[in-house]
N, C-alpha and C. Protein backbone atom coordinates (compact mmCIF):
# COMPACT_ATOMS: atom_id res chain seq x y z
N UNK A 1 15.53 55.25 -24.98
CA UNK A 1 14.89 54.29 -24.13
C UNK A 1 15.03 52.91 -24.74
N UNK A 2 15.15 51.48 -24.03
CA UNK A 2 15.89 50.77 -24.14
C UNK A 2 14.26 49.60 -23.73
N UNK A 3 14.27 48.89 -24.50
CA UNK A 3 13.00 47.75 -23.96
C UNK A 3 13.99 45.94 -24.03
N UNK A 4 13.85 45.47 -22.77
CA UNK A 4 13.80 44.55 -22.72
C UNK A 4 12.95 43.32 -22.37
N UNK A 5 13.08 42.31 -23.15
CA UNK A 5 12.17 41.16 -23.39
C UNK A 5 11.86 40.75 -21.64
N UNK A 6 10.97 40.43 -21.42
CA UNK A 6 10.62 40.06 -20.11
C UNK A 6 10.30 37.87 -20.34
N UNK A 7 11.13 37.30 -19.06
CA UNK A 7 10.58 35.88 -19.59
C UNK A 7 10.07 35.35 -18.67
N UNK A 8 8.89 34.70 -18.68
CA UNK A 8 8.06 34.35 -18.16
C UNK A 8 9.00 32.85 -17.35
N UNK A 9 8.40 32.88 -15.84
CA UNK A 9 9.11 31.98 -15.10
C UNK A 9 8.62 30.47 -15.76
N UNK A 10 9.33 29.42 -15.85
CA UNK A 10 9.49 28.26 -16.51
C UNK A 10 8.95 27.76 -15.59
N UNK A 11 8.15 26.32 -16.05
CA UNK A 11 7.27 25.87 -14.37
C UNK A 11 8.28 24.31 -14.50
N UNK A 12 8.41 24.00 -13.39
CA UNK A 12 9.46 23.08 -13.05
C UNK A 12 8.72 21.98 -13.46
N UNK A 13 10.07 21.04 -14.16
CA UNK A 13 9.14 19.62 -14.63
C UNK A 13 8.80 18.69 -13.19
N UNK A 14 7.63 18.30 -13.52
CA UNK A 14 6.82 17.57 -12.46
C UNK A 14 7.37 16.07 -12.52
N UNK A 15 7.49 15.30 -11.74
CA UNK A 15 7.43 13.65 -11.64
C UNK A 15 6.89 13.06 -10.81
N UNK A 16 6.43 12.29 -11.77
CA UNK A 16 5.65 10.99 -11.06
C UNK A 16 6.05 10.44 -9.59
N UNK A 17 5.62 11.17 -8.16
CA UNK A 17 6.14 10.07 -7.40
C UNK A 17 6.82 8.52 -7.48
N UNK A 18 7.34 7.91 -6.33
CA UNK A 18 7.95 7.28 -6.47
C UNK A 18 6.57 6.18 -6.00
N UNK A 19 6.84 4.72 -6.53
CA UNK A 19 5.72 4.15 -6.32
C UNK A 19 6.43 2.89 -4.83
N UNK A 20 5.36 2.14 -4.45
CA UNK A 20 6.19 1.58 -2.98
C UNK A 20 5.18 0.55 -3.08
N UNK A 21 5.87 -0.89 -3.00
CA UNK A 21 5.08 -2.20 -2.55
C UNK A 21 4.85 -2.40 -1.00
N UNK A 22 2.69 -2.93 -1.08
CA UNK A 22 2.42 -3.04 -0.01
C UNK A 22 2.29 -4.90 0.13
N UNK A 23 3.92 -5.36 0.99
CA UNK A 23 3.62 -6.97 1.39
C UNK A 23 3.05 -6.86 2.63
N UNK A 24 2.49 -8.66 2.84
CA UNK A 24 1.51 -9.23 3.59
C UNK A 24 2.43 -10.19 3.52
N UNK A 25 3.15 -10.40 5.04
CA UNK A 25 3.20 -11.73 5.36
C UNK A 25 2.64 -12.90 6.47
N UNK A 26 2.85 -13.96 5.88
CA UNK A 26 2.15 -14.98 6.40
C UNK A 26 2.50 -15.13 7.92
N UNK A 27 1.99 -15.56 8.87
CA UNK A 27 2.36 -16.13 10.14
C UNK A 27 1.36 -17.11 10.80
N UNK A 28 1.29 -17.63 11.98
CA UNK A 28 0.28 -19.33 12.38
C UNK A 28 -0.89 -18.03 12.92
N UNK A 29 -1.04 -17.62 13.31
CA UNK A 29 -1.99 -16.47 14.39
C UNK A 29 -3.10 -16.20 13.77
N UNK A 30 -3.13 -14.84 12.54
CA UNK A 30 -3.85 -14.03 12.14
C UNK A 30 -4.58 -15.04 11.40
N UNK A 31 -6.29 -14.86 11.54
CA UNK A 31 -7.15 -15.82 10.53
C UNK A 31 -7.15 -15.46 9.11
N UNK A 32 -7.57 -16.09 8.20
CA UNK A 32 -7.99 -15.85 7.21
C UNK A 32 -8.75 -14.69 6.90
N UNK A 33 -10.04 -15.05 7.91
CA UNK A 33 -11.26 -13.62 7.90
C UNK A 33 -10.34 -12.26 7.67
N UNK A 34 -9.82 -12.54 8.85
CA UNK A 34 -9.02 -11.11 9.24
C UNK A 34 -8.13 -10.60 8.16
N UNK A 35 -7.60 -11.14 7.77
CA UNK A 35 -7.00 -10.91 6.45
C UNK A 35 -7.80 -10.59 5.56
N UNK A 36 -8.53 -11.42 5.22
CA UNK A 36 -9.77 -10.72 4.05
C UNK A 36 -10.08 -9.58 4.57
N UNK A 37 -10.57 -9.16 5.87
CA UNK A 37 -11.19 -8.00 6.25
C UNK A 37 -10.07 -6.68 6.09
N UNK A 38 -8.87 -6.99 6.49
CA UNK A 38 -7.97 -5.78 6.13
C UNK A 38 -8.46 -5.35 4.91
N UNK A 39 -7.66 -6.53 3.77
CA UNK A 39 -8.05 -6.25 2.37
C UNK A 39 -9.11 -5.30 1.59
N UNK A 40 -10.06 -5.90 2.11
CA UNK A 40 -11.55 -5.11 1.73
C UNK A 40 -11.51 -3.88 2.21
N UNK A 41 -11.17 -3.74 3.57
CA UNK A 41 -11.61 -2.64 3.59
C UNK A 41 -10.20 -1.42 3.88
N UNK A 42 -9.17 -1.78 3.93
CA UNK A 42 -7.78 -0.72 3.50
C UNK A 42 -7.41 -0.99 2.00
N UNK A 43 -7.48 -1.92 1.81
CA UNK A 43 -6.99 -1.78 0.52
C UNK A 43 -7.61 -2.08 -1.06
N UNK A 44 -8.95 -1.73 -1.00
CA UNK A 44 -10.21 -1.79 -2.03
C UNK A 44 -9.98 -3.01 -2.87
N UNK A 45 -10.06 -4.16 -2.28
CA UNK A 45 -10.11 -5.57 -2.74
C UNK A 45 -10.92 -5.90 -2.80
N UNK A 46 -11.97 -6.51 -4.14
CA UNK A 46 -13.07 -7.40 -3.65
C UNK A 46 -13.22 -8.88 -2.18
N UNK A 47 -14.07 -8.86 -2.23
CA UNK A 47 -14.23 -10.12 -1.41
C UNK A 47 -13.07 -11.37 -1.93
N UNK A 48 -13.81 -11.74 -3.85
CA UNK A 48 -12.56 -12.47 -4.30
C UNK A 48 -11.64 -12.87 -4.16
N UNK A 49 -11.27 -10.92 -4.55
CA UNK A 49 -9.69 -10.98 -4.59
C UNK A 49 -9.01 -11.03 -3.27
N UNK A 50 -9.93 -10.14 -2.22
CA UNK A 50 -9.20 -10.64 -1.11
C UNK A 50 -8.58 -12.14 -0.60
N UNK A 51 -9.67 -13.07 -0.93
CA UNK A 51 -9.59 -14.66 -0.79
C UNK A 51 -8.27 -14.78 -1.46
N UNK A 52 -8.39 -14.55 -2.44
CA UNK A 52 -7.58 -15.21 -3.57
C UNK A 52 -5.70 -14.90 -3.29
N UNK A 53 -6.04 -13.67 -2.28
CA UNK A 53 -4.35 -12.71 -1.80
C UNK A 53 -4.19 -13.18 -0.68
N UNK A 54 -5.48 -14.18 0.15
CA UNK A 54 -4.74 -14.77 1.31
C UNK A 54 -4.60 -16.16 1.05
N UNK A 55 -5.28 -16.25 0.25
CA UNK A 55 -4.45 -18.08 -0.25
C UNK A 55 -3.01 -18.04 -0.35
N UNK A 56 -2.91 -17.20 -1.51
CA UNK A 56 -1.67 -16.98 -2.18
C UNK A 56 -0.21 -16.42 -1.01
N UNK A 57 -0.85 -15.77 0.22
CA UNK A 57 -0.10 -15.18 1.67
C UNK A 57 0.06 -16.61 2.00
N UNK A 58 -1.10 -17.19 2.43
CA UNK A 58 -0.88 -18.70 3.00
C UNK A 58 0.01 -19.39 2.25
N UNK A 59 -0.03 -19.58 1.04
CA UNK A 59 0.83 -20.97 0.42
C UNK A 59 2.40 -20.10 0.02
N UNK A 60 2.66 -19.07 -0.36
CA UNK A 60 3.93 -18.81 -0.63
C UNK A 60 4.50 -18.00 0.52
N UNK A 61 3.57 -17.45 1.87
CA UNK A 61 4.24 -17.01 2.68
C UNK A 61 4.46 -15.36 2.67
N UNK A 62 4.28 -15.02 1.18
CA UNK A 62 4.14 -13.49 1.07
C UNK A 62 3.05 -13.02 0.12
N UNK A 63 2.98 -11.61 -0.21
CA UNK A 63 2.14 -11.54 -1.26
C UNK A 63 2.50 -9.92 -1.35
N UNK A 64 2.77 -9.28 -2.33
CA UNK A 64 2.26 -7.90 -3.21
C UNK A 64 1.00 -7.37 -3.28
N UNK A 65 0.15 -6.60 -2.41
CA UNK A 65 -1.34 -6.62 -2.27
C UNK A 65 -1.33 -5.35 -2.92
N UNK A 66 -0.15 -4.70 -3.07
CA UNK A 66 -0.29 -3.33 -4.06
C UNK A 66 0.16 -2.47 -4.46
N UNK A 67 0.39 -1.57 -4.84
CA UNK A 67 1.74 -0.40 -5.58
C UNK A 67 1.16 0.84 -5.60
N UNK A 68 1.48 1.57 -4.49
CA UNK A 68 0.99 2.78 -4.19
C UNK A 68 2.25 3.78 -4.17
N UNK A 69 1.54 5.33 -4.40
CA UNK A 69 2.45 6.64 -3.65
C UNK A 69 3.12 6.00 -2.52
N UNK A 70 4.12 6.69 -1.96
CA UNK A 70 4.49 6.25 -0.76
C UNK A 70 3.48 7.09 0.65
N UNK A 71 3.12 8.18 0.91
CA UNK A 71 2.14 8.21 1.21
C UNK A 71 0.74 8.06 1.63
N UNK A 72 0.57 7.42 0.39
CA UNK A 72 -0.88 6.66 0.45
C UNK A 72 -0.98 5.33 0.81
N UNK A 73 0.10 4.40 0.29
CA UNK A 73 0.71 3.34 1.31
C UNK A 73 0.90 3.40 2.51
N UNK A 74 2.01 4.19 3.14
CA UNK A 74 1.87 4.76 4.13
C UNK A 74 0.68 4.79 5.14
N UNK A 75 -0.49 5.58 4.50
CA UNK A 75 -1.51 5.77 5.18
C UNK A 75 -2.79 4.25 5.42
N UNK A 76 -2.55 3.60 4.43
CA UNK A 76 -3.28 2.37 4.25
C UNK A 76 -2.72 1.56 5.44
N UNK A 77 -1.18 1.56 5.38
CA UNK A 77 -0.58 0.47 6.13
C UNK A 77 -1.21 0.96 7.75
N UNK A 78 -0.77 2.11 8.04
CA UNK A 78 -0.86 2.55 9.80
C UNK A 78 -2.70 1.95 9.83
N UNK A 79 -3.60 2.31 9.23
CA UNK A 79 -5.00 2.14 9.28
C UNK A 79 -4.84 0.57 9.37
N UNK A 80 -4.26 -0.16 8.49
CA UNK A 80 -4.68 -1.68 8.71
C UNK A 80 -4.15 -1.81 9.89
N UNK A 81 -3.07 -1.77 10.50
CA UNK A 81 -2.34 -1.92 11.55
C UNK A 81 -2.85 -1.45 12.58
N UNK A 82 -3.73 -0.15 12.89
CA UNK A 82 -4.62 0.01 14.03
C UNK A 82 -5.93 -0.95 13.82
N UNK A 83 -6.22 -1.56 13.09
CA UNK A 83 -7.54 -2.58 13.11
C UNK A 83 -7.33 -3.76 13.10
N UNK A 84 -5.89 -4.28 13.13
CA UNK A 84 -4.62 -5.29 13.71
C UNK A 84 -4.90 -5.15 14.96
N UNK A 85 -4.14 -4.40 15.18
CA UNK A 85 -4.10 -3.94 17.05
C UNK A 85 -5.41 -4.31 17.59
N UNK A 86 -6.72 -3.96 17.37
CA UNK A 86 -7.29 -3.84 18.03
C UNK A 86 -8.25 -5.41 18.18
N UNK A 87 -7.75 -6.00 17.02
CA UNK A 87 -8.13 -7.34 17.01
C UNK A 87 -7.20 -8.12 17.18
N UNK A 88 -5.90 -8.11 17.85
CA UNK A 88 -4.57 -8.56 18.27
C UNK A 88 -3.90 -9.53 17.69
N UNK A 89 -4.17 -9.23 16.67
CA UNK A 89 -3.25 -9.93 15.57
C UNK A 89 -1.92 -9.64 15.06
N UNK A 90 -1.09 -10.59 14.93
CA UNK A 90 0.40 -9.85 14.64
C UNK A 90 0.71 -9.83 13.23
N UNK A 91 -0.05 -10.05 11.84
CA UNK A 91 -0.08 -9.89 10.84
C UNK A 91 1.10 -8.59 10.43
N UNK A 92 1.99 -9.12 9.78
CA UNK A 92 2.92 -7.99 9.29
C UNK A 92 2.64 -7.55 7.95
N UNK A 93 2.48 -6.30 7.88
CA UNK A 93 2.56 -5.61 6.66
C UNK A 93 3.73 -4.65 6.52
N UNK A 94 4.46 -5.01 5.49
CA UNK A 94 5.62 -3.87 5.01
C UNK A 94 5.70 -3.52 3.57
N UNK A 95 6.54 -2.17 3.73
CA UNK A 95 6.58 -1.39 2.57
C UNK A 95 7.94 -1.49 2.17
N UNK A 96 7.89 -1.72 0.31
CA UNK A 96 9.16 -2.11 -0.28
C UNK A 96 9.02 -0.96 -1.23
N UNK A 97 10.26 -0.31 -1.62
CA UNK A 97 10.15 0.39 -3.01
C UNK A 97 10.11 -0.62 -3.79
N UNK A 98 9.09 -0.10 -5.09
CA UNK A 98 9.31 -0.44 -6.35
C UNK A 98 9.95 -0.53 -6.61
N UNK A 99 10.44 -1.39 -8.01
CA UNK A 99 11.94 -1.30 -8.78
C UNK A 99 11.40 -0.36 -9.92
């Protein structure tokens, strides 16, 4: 009788999703408020910082509001964008891969 070694299945190496920039760009339409209000409440910005990410939208025209899963970006963006819609604002938000 003959025994062979038995090997235990290897667990596949895991990685870090891929990460994805959430921009905000500027346009004449969407207020300030409204902008702050996305912020705060899709994308866990203080009051502050919200201010401080629509200045920065206003004067350079864009802004990096954050670096998420793609997924979870994903899901932030469609949510701001239905509370866009419904306050008819044309505020663009898009998603960039990371480098």
């Amino acid at each position: 009788m003959t025994t062979s070694a038995l090997l235990a299945p290897s667990k596949p190496a895991l990685q870090r999703p891929s990460l994805y920039k959430v921009i905000f760009l500027d346009d004449d339409v969407s207020t300030f408020q409204c902008v702050i209000d996305i912020l705060v409440n899709y994308f866990d910005k203080s009051e502050d910082d919200a201010y401080e990410c629509a200045m920065d939208i206003h004067i350079t025209g864009s802004k990096n509001v954050g670096v998420y899963p793609k997924d979870i970006a994903e899901t932030k963006i469609s949510l701001a964008k239905s509370a866009l819609k419904v306050k008819a604002y044309p505020l663009r938000i898009e998603l960039m891969k990371s480098a």
